[in-house]
Protein backbone atom coordinates (compact mmCIF):
# COMPACT_ATOMS: atom_id res chain seq x y z
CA UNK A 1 -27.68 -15.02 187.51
CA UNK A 2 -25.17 -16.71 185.09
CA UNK A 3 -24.51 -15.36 181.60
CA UNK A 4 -27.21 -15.63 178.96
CA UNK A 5 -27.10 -18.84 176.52
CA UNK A 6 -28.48 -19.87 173.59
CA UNK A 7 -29.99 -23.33 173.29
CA UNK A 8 -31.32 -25.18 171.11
CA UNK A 9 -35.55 -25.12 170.56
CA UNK A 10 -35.48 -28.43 170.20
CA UNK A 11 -38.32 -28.06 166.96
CA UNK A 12 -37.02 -29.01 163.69
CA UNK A 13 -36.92 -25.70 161.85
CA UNK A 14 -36.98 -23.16 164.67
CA UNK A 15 -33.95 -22.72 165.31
CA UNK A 16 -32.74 -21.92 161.61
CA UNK A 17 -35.49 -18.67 162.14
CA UNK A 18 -34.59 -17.59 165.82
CA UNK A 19 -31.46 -19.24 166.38
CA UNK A 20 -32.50 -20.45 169.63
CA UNK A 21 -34.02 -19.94 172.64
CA UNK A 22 -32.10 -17.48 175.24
CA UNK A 23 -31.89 -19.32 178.68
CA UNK A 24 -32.99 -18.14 181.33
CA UNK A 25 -36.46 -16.88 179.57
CA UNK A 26 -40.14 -17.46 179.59
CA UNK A 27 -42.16 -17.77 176.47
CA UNK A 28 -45.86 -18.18 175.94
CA UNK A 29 -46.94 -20.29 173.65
CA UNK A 30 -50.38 -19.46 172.83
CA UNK A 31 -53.25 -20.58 170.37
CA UNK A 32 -56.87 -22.05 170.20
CA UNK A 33 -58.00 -25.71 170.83
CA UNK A 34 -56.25 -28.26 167.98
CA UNK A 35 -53.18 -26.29 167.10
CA UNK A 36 -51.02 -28.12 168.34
CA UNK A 37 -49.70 -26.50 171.48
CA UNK A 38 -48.98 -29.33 173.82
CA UNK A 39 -47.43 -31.50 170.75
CA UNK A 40 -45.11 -28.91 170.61
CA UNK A 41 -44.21 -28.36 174.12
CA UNK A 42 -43.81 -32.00 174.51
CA UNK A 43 -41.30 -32.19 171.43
CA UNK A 44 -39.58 -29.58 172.94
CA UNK A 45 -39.23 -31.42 176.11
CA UNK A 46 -38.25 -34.82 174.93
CA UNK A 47 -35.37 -33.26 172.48
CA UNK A 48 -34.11 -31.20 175.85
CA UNK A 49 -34.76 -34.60 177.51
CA UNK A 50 -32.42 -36.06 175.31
CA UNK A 51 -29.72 -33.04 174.93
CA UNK A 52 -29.38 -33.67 178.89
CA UNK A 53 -31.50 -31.20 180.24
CA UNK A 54 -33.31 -31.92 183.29
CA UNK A 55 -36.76 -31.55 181.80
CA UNK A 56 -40.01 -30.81 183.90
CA UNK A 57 -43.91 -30.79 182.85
CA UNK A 58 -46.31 -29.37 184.89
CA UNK A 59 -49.98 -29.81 182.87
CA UNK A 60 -52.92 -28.59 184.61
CA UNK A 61 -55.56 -31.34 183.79
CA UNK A 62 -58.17 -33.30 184.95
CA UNK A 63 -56.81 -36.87 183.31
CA UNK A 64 -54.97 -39.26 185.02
CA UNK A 65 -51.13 -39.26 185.15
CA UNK A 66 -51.88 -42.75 183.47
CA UNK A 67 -54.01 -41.66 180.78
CA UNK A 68 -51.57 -38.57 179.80
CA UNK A 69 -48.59 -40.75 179.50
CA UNK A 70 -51.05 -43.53 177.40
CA UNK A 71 -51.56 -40.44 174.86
CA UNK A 72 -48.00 -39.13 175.17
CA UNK A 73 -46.46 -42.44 174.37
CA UNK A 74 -48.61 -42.30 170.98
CA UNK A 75 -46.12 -39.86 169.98
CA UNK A 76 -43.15 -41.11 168.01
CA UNK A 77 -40.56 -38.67 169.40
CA UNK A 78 -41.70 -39.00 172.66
CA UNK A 79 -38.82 -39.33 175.25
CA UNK A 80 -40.44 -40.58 179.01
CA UNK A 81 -37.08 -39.72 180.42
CA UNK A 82 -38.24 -36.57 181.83
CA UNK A 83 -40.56 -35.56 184.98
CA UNK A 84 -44.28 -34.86 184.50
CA UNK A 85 -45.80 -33.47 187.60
CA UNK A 86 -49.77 -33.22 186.83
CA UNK A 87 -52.18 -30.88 188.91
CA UNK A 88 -55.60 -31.00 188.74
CA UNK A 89 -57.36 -28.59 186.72
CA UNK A 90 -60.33 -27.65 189.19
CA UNK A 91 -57.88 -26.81 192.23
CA UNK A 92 -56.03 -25.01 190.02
CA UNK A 93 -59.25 -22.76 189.60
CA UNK A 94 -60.76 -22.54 193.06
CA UNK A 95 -57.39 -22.53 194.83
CA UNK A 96 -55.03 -20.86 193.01
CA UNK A 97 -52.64 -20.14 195.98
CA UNK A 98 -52.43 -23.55 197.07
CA UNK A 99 -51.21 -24.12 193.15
CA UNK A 100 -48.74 -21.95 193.46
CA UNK A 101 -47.42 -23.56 196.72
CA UNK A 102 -47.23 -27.10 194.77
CA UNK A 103 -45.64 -25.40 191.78
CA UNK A 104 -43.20 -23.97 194.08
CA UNK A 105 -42.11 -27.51 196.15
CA UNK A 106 -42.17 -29.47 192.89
CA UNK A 107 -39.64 -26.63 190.92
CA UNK A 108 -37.36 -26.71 194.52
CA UNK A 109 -37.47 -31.12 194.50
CA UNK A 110 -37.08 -31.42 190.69
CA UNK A 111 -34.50 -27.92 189.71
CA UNK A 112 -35.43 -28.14 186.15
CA UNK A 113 -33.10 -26.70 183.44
CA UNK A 114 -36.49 -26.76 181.61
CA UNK A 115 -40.27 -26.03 182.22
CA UNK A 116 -43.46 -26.25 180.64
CA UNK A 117 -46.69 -25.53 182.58
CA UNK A 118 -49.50 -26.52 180.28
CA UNK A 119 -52.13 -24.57 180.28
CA UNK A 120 -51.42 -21.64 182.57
CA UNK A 121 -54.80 -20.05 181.50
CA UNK A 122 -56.82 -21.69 184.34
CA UNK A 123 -54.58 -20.58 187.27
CA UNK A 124 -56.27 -17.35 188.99
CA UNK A 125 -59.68 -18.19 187.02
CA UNK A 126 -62.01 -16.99 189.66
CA UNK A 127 -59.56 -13.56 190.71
CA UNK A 128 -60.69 -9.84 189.64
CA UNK A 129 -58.16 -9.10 187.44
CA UNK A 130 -56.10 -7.04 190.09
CA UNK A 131 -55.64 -10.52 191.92
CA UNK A 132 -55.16 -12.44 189.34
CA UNK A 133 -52.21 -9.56 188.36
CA UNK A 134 -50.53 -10.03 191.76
CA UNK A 135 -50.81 -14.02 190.84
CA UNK A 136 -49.01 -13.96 187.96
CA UNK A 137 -46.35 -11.55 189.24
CA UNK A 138 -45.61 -13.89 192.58
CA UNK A 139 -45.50 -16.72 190.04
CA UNK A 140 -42.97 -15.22 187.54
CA UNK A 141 -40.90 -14.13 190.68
CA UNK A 142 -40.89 -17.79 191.32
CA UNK A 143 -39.93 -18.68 187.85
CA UNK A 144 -36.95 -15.86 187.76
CA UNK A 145 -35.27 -17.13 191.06
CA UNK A 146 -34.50 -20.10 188.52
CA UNK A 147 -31.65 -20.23 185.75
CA UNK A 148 -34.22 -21.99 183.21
CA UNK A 149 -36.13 -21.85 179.98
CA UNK A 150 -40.15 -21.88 181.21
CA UNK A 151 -42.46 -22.51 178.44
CA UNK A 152 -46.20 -21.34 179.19
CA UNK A 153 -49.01 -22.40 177.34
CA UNK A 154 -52.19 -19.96 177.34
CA UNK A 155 -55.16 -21.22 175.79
CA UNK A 156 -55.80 -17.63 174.44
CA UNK A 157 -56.75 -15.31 170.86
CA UNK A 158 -54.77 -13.49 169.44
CA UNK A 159 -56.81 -10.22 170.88
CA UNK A 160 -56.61 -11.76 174.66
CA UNK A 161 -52.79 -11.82 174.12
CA UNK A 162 -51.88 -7.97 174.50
CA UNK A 163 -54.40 -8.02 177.28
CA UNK A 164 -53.20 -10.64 179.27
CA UNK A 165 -50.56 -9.98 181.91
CA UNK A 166 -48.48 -13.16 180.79
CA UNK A 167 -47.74 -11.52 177.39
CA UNK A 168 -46.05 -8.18 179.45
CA UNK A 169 -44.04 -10.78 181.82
CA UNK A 170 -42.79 -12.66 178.77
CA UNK A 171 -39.60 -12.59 177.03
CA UNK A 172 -40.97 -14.39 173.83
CA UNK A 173 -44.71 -14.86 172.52
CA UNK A 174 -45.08 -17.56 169.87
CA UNK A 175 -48.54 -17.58 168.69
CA UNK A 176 -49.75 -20.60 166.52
CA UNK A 177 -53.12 -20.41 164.17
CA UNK A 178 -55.01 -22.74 162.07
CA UNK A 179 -56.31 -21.33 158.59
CA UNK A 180 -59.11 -23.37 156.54
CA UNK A 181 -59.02 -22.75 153.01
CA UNK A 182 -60.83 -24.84 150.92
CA UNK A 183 -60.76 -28.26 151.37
CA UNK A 184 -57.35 -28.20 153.86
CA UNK A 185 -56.20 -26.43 156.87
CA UNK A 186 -53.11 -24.54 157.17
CA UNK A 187 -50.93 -24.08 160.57
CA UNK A 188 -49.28 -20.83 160.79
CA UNK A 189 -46.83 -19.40 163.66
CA UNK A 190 -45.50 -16.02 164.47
CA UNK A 191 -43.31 -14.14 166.41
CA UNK A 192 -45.61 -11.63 168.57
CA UNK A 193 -41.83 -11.01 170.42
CA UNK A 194 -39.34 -12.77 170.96
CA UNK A 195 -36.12 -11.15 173.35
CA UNK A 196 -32.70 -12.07 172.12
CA UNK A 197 -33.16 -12.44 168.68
CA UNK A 198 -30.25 -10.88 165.98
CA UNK A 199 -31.45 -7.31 165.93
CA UNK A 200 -30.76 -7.24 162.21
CA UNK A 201 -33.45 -10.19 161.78
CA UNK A 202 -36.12 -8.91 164.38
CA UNK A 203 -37.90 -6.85 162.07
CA UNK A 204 -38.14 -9.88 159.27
CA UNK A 205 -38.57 -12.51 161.78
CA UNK A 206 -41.70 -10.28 163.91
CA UNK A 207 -43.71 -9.56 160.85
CA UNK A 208 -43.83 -12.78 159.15
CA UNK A 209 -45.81 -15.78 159.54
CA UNK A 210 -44.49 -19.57 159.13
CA UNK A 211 -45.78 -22.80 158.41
CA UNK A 212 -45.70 -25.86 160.02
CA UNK A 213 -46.84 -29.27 160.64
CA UNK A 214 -48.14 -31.62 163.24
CA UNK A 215 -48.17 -35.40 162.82
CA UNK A 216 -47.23 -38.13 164.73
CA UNK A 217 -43.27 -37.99 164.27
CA UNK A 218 -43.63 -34.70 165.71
CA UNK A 219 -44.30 -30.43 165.15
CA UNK A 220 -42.13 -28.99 161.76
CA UNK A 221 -41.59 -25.48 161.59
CA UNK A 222 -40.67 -24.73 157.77
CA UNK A 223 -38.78 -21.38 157.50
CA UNK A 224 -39.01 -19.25 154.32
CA UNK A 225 -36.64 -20.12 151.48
CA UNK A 226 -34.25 -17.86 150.60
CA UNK A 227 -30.68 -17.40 148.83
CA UNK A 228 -27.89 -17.55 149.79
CA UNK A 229 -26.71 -14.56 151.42
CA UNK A 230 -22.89 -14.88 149.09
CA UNK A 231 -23.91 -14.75 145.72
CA UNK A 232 -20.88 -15.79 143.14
CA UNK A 233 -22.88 -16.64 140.29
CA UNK A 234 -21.00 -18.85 137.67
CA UNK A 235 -21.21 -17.33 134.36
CA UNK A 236 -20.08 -20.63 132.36
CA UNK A 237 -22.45 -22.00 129.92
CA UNK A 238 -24.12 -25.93 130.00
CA UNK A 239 -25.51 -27.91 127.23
CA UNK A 240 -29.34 -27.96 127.49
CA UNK A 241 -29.61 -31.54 125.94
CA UNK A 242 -31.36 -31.04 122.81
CA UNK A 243 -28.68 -31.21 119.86
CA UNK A 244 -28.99 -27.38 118.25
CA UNK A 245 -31.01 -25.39 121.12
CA UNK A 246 -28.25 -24.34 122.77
CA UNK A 247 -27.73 -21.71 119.67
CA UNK A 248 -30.79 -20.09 119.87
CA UNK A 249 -29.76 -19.64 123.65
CA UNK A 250 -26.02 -17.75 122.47
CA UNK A 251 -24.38 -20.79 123.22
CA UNK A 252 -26.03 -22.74 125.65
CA UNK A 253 -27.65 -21.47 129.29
CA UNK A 254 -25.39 -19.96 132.18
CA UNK A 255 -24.92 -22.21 135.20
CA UNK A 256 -27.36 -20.33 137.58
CA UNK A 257 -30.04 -20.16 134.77
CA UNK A 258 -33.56 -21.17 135.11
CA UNK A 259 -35.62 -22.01 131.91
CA UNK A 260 -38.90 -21.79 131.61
CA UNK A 261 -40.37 -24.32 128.90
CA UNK A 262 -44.31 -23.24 128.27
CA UNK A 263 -46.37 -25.24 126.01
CA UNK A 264 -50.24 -27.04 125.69
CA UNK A 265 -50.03 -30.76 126.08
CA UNK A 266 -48.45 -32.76 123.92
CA UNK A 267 -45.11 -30.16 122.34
CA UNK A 268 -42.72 -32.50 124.74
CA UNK A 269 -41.99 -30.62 127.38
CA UNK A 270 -41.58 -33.57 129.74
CA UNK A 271 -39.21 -34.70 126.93
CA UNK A 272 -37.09 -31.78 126.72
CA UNK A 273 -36.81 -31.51 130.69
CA UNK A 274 -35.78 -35.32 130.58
CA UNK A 275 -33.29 -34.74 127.77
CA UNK A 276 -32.00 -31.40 129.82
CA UNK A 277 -31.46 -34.00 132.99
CA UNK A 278 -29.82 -36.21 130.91
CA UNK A 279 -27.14 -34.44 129.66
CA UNK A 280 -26.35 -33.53 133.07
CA UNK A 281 -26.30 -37.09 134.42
CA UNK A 282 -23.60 -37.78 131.48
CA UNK A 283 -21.65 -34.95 132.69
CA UNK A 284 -21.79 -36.93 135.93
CA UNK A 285 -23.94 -33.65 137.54
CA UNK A 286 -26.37 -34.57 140.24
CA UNK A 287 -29.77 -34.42 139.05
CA UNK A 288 -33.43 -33.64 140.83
CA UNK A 289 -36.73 -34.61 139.11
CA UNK A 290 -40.00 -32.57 140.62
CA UNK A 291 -43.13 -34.15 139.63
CA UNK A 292 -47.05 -33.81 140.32
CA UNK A 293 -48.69 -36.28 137.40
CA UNK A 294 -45.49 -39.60 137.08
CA UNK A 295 -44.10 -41.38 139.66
CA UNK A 296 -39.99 -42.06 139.31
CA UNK A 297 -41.15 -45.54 138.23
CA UNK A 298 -43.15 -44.54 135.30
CA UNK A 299 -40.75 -42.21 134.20
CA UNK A 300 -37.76 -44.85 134.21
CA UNK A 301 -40.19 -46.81 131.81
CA UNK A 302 -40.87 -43.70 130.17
CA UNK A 303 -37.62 -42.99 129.51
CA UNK A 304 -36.02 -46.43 128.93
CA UNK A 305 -38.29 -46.35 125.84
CA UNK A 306 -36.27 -43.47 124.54
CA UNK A 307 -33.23 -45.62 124.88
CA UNK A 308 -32.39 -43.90 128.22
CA UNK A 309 -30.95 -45.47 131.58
CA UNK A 310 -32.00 -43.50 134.51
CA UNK A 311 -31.64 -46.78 136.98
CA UNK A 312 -28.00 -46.40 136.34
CA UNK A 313 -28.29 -42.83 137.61
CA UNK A 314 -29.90 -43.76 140.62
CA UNK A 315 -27.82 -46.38 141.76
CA UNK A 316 -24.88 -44.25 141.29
CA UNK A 317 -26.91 -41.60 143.31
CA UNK A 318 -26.87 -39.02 140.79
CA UNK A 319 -30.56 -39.01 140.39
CA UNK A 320 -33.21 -37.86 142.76
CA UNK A 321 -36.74 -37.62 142.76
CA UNK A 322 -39.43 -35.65 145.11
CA UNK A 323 -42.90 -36.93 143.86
CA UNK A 324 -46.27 -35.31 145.48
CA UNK A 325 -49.25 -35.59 144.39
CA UNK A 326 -50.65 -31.96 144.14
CA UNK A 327 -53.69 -32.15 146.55
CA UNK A 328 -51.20 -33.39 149.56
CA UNK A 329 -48.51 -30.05 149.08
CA UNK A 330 -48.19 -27.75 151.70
CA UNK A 331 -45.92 -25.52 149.48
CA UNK A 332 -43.12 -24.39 152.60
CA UNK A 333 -42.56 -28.53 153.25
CA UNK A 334 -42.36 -28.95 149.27
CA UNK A 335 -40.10 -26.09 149.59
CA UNK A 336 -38.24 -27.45 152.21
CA UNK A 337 -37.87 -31.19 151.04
CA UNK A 338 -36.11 -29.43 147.56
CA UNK A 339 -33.75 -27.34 149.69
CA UNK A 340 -32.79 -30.79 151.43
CA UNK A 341 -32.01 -32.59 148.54
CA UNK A 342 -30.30 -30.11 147.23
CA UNK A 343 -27.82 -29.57 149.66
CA UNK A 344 -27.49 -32.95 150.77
CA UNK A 345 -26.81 -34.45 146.95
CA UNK A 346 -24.30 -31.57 145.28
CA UNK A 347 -27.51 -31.32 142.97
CA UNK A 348 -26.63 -29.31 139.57
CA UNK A 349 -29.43 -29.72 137.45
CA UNK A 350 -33.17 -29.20 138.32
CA UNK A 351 -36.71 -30.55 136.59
CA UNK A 352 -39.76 -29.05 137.89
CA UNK A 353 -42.46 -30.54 135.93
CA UNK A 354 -45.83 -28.93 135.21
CA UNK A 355 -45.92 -25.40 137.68
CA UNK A 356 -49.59 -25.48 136.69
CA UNK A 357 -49.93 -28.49 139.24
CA UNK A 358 -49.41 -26.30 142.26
CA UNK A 359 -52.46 -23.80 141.73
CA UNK A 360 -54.66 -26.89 143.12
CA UNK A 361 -52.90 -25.87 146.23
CA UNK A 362 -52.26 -22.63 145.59
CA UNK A 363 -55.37 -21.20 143.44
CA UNK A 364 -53.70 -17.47 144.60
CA UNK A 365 -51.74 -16.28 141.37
CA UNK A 366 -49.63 -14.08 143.60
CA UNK A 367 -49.09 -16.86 146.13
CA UNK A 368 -48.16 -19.32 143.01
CA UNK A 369 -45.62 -16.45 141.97
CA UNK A 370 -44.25 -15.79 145.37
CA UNK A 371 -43.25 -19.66 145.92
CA UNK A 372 -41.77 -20.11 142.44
CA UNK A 373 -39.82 -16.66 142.93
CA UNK A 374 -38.62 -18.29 146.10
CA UNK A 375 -37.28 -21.68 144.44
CA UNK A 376 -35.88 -20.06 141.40
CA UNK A 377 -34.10 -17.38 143.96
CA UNK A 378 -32.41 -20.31 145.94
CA UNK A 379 -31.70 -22.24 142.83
CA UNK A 380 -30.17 -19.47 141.17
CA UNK A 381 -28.01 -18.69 144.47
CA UNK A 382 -26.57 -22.36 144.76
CA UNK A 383 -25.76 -21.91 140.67
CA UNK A 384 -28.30 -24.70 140.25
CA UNK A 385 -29.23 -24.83 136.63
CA UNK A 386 -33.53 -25.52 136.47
CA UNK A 387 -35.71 -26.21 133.98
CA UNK A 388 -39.19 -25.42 134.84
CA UNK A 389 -42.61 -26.78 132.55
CA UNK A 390 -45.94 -24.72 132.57
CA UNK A 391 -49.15 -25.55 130.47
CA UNK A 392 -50.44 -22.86 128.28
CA UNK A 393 -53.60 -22.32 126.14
CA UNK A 394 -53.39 -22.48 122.51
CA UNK A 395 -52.00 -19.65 120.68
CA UNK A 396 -52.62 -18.62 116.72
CA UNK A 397 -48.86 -16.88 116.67
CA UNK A 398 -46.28 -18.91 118.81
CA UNK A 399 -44.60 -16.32 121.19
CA UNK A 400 -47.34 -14.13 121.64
CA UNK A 401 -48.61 -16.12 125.04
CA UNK A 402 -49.16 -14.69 128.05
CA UNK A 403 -47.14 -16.49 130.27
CA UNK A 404 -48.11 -15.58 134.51
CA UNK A 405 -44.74 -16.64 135.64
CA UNK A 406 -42.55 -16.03 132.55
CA UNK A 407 -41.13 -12.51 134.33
CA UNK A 408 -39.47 -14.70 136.86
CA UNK A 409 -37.42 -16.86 134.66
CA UNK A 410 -34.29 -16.08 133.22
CA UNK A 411 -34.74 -17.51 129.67
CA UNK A 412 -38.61 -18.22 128.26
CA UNK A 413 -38.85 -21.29 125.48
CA UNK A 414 -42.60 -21.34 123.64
CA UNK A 415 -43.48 -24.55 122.25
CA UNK A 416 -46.30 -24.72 119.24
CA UNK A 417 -47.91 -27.23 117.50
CA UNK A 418 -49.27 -26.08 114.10
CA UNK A 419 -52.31 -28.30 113.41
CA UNK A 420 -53.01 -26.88 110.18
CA UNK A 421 -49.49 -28.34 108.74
CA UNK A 422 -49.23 -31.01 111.19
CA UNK A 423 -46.09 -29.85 112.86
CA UNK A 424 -44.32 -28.24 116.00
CA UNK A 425 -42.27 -25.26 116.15
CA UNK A 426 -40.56 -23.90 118.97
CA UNK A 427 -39.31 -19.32 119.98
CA UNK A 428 -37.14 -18.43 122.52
CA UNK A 429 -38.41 -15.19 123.97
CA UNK A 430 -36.41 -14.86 126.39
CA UNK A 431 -32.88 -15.06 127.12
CA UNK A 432 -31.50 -12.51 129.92
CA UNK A 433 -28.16 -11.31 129.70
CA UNK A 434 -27.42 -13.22 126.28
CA UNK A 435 -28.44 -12.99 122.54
CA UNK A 436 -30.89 -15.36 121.50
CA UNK A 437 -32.85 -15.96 118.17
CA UNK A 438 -35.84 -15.03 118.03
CA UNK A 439 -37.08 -17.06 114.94
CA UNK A 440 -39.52 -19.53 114.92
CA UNK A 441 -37.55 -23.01 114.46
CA UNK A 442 -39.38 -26.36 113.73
CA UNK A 443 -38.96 -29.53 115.68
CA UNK A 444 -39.81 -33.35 115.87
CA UNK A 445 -40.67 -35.54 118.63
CA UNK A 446 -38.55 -39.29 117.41
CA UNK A 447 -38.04 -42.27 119.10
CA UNK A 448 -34.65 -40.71 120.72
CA UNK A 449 -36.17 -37.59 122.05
CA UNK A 450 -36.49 -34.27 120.78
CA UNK A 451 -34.62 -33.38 117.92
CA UNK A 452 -34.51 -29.80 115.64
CA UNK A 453 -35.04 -29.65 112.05
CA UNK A 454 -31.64 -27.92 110.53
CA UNK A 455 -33.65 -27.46 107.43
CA UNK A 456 -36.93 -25.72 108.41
CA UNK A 457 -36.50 -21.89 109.57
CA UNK A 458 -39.03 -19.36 109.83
């Protein structure tokens, strides 16, 4: 046997977890009906396909090899350059041997640097399970006399896993799930083992479950977001971008700050997280806008009637925009998409409108928490400056609110509006590792954005 390699998955976000798939090895691939196993085989395949592999699958079926390539060219990353070898599903029960014989000639004509056999849960059907254990030990001899990466797909639960003789002749068990809650279905996939993997990961990477997606441009794997491992956190201040705040802040926030800006509708919070991009974009930092309720084109309008010109921003491609509307997030793609933009764009500044938006998709408080943690975390490690806008209920003493998310912020900014004198007033209550005021200062919403009263301090 030659030396063991890594190589690429060939699934958009699993290699980033695992870091590949060792070669020679044989993984099961297990699930239910719907979740998405053969998508992901074929993926696998047509990437491999592509990488110049010499790719082979081997589905045990009743259809037609006409009718499986009809559905498989459906798929948009579907690559037809490699060998599908079809055997029909009801010899595959009542003659298992025979199966194994045709397996055997097709591996020895094709020599396949890949292999997926799709679903092996028929083959041995009618054995006691002593015969169907002396099946599935001639077949994995078969498979090891070959330096290749086999894929098997077992139409199995999660209980029938640690039962089955596959899972003990394995190197790797990827399990994938589908979760209803409420109105939308979430696909999960874990690790059950997985051979080869950085022993100082296995522990994280085995007892943690990841989300992905199935569509027709293929199967996403989205792996948690983290920091950065190096840390060098940049202890310069910025300008927030309302003329006066950055005093109550000791000078302004630190780089790798993120600011949390509470308030009930209508203080300005857009405004001030429009005004904190802003002064970014004239400082020629790249800028990312996060939205639920505006699209980029109604903010533009928004914002050109403040005397502000974000198209100029864009076309120099200092501004960005990811806008989702809040019913269609799967938080670890949302994730994902902000960690892409990120990187790709040198982005400095960050405006994450209205957090209150994601509980329609996250109604869990501590699931809420847990992804903002996570976005704050990465921002904070990439010395990303955020500003981040939450709605709160009305309040009879401005700083007093009890604020869900306001622990994982680094500075805390309470607007007010005082109905009874017909004006606004804004507290920092929270400014970690600087001295801030703590007084209660009033503001006005003008034509130019948000500007402090010099003359009005409580």
């Amino acid at each position: 046997m030659d030396k063991l390699k890594r190589i690429s998955c060939g699934i958009k976000g699993l290699d980033t977890i695992i870091g590949g798939i060792m070669s020679p090895s044989t993984v099961l691939v297990a699930g239910t009906a719907g979740v998405g196993k053969t998508i992901m085989s074929l993926q696998m395949l047509s990437n491999a396909s592509k990488n110049g592999e010499k790719a082979l699958y081997i589905p045990i079926t009743t259809e037609s090899p006409e009718k499986l390539m009809l559905y498989n060219s459906t798929l948009e990353f579907y690559e037809d350059s490699f060998e599908i070898h079809p055997i029909n599903r009801q010899l595959a029960e009542k003659d298992p041997l025979t199966t194994l014989i045709e397996i055997g000639n097709i591996l020895e004509s094709i020599k396949p640097d890949r292999l997926v056999i799709d679903p092996i849960t028929p083959l041995g059907y009618g054995f006691i399970e002593q015969e169907k254990r002396r099946f599935f030990y001639t077949l994995d001899s078969m498979l090891q006399e070959r330096n290749m990466i086999t894929f098997l797909v077992g139409e199995l639960i999660k209980t029938e896993i640690h039962n089955s003789v596959v899972s003990h002749l394995s190197d790797g068990i990827i399990y994938l799930t589908r979760e209803d809650r409420n109105a939308r279905a979430n696909h999960r996939l874990e690790f059950i083992k997985m051979r080869g993997i950085d022993p100082g990961k296995r522990s994280e990477i085995t007892t943690h479950k990841y989300l992905y997606d199935i569509n027709s441009s293929g199967f996403t794997v989205y792996p948690h977001l983290k920091p950065v491992k190096e840390i060098n956190l940049d202890d310069t201040r910025v300008e927030i971008g309302v003329p006066g705040l950055d005093s109550m802040f000791g000078g302004g926030l630190y780089r790798y700050n993120s600011l949390l800006v509470a308030g009930v509708p209508g203080t300005g919070k857009k405004l001030f997280g429009l005004q904190f991009i802003l002064q970014g974009l004239e400082n020629n930092e790249a800028a990312m806008v996060i939205t639920f309720e505006d699209t980029p084109h109604q903010i533009i309008l928004d914002s050109r009637r403040m005397g502000w010109n974000l198209e100029e921003y864009i076309n120099k491609g200092l501004l960005h925009f990811i806008c989702t509307n809040p019913n269609q997030i799967y938080p670890a793609e949302h994730a994902d998409r902000i960690k892409e933009i990120a990187e790709t764009n040198d982005i400095q500044r960050v405006f994450f409108d209205g957090t209150n938006h994601m509980e329609i998709s996250m109604p869990d408080m501590l699931e809420l928490r847990g992804y903002i943690y996570s976005i704050t975390g990465y921002l904070k490690s990439k010395n990303i400056t955020s500003l981040f806008t939450t709605d709160i209920k009305p309040s009879e003493c401005p700083g007093n609110e009890k604020i869900d998310i306001s622990t994982i912020m680094d500075s805390v900014l309470i607007l007010h509006n005082s109905k009874a004198r017909d004006r606004r007033y804004m507290c920092v209550t929270k400014s970690r590792g600087a001295k801030h005021k703590r007084s209660i200062k009033e503001y006005a919403i003008t034509e130019s954005g948000i500007k402090l009263r010099t003359d009005t301090l409580i």
